[in-house]
C-alpha atoms as a PDB file:
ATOM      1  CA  UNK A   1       0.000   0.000   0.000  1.00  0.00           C
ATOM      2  CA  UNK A   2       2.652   2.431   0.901  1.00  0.00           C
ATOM      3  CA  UNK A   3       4.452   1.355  -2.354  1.00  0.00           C
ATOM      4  CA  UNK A   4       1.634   2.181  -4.820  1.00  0.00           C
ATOM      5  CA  UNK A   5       0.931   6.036  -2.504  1.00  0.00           C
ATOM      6  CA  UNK A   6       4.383   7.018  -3.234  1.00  0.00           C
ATOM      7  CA  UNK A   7       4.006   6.142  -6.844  1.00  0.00           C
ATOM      8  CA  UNK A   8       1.203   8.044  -6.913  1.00  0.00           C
ATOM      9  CA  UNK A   9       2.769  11.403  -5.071  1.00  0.00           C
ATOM     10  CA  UNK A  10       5.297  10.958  -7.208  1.00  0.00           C
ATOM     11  CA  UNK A  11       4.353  10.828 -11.053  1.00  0.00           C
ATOM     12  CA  UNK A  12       2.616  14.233 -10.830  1.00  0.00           C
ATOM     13  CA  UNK A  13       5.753  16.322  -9.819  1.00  0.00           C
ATOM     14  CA  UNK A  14       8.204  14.946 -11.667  1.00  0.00           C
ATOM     15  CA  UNK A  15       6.188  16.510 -13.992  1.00  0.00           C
ATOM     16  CA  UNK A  16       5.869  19.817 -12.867  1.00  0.00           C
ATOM     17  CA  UNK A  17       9.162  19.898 -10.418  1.00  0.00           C
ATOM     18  CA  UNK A  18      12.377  19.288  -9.455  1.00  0.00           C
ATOM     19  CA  UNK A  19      13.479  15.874  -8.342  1.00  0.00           C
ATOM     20  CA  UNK A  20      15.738  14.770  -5.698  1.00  0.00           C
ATOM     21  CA  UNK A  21      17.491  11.400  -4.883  1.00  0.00           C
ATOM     22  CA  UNK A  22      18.783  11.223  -1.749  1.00  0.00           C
ATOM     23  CA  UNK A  23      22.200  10.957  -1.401  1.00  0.00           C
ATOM     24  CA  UNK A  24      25.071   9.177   0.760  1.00  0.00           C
ATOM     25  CA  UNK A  25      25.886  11.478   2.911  1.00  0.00           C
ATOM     26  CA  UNK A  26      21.982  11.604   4.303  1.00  0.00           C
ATOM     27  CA  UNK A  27      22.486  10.422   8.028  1.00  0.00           C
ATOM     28  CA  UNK A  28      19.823   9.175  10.343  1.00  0.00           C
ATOM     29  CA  UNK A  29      20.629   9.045  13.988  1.00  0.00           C
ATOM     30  CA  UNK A  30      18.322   7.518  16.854  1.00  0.00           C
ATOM     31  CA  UNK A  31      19.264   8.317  20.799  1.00  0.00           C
ATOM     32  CA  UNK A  32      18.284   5.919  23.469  1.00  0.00           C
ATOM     33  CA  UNK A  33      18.427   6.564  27.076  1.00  0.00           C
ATOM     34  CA  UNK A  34      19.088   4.126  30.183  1.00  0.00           C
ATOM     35  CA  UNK A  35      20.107   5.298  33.699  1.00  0.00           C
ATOM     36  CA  UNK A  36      22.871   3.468  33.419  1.00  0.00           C
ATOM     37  CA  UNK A  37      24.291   4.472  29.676  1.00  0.00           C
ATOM     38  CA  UNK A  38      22.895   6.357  26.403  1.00  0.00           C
ATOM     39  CA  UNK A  39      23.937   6.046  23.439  1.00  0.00           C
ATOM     40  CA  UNK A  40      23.545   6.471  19.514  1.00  0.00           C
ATOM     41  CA  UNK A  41      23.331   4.629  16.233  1.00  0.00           C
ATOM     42  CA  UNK A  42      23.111   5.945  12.600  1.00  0.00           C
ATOM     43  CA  UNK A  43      22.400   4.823   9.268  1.00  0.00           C
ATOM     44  CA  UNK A  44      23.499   7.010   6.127  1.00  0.00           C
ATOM     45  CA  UNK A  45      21.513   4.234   3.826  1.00  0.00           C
ATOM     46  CA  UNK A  46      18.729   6.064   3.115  1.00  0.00           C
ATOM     47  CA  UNK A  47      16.555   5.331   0.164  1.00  0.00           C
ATOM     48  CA  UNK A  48      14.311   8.163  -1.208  1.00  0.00           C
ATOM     49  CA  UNK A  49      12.798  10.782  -3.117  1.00  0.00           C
ATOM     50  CA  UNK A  50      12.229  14.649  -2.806  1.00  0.00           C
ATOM     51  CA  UNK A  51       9.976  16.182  -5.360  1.00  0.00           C
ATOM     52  CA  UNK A  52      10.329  20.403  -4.851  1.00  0.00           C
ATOM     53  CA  UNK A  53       8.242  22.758  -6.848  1.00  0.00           C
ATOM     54  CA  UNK A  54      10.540  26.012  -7.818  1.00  0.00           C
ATOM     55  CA  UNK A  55       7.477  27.543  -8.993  1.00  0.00           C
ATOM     56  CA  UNK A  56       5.766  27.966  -6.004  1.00  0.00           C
ATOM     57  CA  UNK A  57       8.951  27.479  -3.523  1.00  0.00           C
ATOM     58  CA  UNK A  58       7.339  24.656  -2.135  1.00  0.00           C
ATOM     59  CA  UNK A  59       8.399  20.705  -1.399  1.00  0.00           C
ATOM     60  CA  UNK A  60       5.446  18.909  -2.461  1.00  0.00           C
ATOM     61  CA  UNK A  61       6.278  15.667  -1.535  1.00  0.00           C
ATOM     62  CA  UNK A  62       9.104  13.113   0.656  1.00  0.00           C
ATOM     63  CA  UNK A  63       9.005   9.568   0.439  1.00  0.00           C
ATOM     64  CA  UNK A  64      12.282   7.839   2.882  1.00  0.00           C
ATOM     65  CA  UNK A  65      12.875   4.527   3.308  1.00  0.00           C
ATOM     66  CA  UNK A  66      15.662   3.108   5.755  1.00  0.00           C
ATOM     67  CA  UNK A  67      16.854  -0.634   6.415  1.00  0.00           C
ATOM     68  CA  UNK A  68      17.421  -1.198   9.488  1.00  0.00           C
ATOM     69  CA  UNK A  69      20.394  -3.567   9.428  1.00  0.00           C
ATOM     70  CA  UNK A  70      22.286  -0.462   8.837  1.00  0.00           C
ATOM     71  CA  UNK A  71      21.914   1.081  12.014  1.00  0.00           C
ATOM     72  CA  UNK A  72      24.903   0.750  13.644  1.00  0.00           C
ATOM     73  CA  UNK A  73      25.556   2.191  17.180  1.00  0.00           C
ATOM     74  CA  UNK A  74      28.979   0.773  17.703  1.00  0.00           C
ATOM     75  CA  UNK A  75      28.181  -2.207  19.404  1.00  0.00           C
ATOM     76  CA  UNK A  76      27.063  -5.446  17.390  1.00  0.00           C
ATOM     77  CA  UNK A  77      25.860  -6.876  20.275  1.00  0.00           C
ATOM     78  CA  UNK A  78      23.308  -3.756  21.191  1.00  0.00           C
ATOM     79  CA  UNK A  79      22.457  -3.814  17.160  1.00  0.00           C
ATOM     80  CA  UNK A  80      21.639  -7.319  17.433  1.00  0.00           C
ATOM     81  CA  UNK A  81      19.634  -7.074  20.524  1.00  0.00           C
ATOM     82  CA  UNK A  82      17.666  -4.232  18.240  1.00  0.00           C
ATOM     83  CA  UNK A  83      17.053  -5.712  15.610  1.00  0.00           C
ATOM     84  CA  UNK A  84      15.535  -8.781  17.434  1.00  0.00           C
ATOM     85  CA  UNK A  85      13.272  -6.117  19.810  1.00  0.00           C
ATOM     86  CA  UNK A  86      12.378  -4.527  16.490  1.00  0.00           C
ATOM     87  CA  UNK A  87      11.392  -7.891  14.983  1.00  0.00           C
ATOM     88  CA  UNK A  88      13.329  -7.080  11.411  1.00  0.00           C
ATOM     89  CA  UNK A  89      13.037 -10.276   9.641  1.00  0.00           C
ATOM     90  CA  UNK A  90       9.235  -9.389   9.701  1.00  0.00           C
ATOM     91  CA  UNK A  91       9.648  -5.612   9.461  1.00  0.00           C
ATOM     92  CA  UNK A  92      12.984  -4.407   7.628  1.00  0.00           C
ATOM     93  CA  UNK A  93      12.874  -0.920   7.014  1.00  0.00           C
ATOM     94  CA  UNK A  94      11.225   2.449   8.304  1.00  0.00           C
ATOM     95  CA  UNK A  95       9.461   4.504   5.745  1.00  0.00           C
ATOM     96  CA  UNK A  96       8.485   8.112   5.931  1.00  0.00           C
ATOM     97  CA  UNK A  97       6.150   9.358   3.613  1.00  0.00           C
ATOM     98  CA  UNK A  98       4.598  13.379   3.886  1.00  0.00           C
ATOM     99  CA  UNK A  99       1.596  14.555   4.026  1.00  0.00           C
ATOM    100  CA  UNK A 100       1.947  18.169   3.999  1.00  0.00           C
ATOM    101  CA  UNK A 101       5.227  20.191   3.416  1.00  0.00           C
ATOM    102  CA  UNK A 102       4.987  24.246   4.040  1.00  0.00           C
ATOM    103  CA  UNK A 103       7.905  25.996   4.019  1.00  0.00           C
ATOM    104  CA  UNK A 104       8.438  29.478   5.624  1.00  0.00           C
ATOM    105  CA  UNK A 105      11.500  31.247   5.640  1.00  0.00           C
ATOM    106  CA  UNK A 106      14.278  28.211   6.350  1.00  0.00           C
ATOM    107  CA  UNK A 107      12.026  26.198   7.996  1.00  0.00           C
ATOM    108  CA  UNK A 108      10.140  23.226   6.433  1.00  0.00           C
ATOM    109  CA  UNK A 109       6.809  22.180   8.379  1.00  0.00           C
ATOM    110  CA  UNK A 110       6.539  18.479   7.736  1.00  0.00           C
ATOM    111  CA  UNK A 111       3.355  16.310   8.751  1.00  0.00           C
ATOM    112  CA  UNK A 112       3.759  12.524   7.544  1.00  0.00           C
ATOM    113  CA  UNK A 113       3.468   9.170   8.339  1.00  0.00           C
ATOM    114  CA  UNK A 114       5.751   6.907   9.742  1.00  0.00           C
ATOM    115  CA  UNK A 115       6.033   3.212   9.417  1.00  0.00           C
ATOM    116  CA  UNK A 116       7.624   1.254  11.897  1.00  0.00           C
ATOM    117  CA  UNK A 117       7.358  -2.166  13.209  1.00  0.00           C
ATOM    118  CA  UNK A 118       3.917  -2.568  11.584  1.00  0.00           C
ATOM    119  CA  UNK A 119       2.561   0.231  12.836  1.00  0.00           C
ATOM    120  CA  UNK A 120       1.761   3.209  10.749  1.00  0.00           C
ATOM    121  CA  UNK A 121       1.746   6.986  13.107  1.00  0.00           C
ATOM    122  CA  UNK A 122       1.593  10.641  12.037  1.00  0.00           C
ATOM    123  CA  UNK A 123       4.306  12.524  13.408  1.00  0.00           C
ATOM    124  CA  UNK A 124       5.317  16.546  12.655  1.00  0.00           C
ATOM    125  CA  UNK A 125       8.492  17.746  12.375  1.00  0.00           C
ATOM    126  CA  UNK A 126      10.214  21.134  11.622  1.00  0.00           C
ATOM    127  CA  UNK A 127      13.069  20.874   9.434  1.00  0.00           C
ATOM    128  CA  UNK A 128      15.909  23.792   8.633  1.00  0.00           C
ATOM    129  CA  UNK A 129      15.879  23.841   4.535  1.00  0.00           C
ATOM    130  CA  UNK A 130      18.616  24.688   2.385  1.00  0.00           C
ATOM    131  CA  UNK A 131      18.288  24.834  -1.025  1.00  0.00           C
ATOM    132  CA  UNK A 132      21.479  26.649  -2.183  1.00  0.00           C
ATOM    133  CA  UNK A 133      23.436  23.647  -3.263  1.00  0.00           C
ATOM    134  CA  UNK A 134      20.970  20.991  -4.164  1.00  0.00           C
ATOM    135  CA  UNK A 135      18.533  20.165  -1.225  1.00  0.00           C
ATOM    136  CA  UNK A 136      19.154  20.230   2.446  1.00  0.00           C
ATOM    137  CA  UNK A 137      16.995  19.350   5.494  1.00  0.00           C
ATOM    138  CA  UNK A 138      17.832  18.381   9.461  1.00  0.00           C
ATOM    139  CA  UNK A 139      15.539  18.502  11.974  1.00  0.00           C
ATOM    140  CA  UNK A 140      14.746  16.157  14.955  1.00  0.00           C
ATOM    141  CA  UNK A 141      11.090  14.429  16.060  1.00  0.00           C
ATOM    142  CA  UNK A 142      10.780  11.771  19.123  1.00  0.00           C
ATOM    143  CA  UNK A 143       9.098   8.890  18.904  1.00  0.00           C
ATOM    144  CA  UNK A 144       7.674   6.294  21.625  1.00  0.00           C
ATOM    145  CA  UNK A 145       8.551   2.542  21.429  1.00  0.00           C
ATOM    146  CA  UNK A 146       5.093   1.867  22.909  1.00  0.00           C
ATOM    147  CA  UNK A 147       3.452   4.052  20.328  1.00  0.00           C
ATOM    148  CA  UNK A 148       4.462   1.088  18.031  1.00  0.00           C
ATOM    149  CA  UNK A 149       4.187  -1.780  20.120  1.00  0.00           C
ATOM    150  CA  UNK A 150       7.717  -2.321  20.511  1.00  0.00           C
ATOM    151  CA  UNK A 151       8.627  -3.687  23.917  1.00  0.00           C
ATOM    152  CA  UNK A 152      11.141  -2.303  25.649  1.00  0.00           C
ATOM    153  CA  UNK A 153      14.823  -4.203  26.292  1.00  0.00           C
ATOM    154  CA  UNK A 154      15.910  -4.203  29.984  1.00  0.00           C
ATOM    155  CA  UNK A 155      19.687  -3.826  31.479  1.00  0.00           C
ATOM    156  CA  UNK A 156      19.743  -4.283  34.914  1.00  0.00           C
ATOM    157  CA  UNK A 157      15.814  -5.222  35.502  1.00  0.00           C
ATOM    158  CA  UNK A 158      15.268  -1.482  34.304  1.00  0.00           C
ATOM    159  CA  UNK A 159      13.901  -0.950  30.372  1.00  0.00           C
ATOM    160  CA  UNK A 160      15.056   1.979  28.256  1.00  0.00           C
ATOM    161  CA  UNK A 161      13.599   4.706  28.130  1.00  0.00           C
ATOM    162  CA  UNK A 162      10.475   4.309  25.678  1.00  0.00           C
ATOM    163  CA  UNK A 163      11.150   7.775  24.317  1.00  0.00           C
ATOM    164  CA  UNK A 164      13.752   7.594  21.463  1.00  0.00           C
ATOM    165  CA  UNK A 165      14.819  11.094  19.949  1.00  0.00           C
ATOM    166  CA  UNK A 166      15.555  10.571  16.010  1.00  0.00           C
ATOM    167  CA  UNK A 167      17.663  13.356  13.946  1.00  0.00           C
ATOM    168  CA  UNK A 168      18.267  13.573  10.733  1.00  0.00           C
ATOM    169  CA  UNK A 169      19.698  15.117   8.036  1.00  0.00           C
ATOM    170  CA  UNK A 170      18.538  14.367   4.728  1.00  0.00           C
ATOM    171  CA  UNK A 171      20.799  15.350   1.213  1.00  0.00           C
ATOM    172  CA  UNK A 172      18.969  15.666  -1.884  1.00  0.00           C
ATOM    173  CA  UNK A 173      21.053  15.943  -5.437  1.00  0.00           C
ATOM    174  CA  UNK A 174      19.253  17.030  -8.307  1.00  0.00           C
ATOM    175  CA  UNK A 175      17.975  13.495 -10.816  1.00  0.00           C
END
């Protein structure tokens, strides 16, 4: 289902638009907290499209798609234990896909949805644009594990935190 919406977002500005791939030097970081240690991982394997109207000054559409096996956080052992909380033999990647872009001044407004574990939420985000050398935007959003059923991994008989804060910054070059 998600497949066929962003064909369908996209054919119509390619048309009328510019389009961006993403590139490799897009980075995705996630931050989890536990009284005892935080820590990071990122993944600069990001799959995507961003279709930008110069006409109007306006992004009319982001599709993002991220495997994530390619998370890495520095320790195999805490990617592992991810991946299995995550279940990613049944769900492999996170996808983004907007809803509604606005941009004002060098700030992007972006509602969308976000796929994760099976579970499909709407999440905002404000992200500072760029658009002087191709197409630039980093922001940050925070997510709850329980939001999408994902139970929480203990150290110590004490879980994470179930907030995770995810940044980004996403590199667009011109197709």
């Amino acid at each position: 289902m998600i497949n066929k919406n962003i064909f369908l977002l996209i054919i119509p500005f390619v048309i009328y638009g510019q389009t961006y791939d993403i590139n490799n030097k897009s980075k995705i970081t996630y931050y989890g907290y536990h009284y005892t240690k935080n820590w990071d991982g990122h993944s600069d394997n990001i799959n995507g499209v961003i279709n930008y109207n110069f006409t109007d000054n306006k992004v009319n559409s982001c599709s993002l798609r991220v495997d994530l096996s390619t998370f890495d956080s520095g320790n195999s052992n805490r990617d592992s234990n991810m991946l299995t909380y995550l279940e990613a033999f049944n769900y492999p990647d996170v996808v983004f896909v907007s809803n509604d872009i606005s941009i004002k001044g060098e700030n992007a407004f972006i509602n969308g949805k976000l796929s994760l574990h099976g579970v499909i939420k709407e999440i905002d985000t404000i992200a500072k644009l760029s658009l002087a050398d191709g197409f630039i935007a980093s922001g940050t959003f925070n997510i709850l594990l329980s939001d999408f059923g994902i139970e929480r991994p203990a150290l110590l008989f004490k879980k994470i935190n179930d907030e995770i804060q995810i940044e980004y910054m996403i590199i667009g070059n011109n197709k």
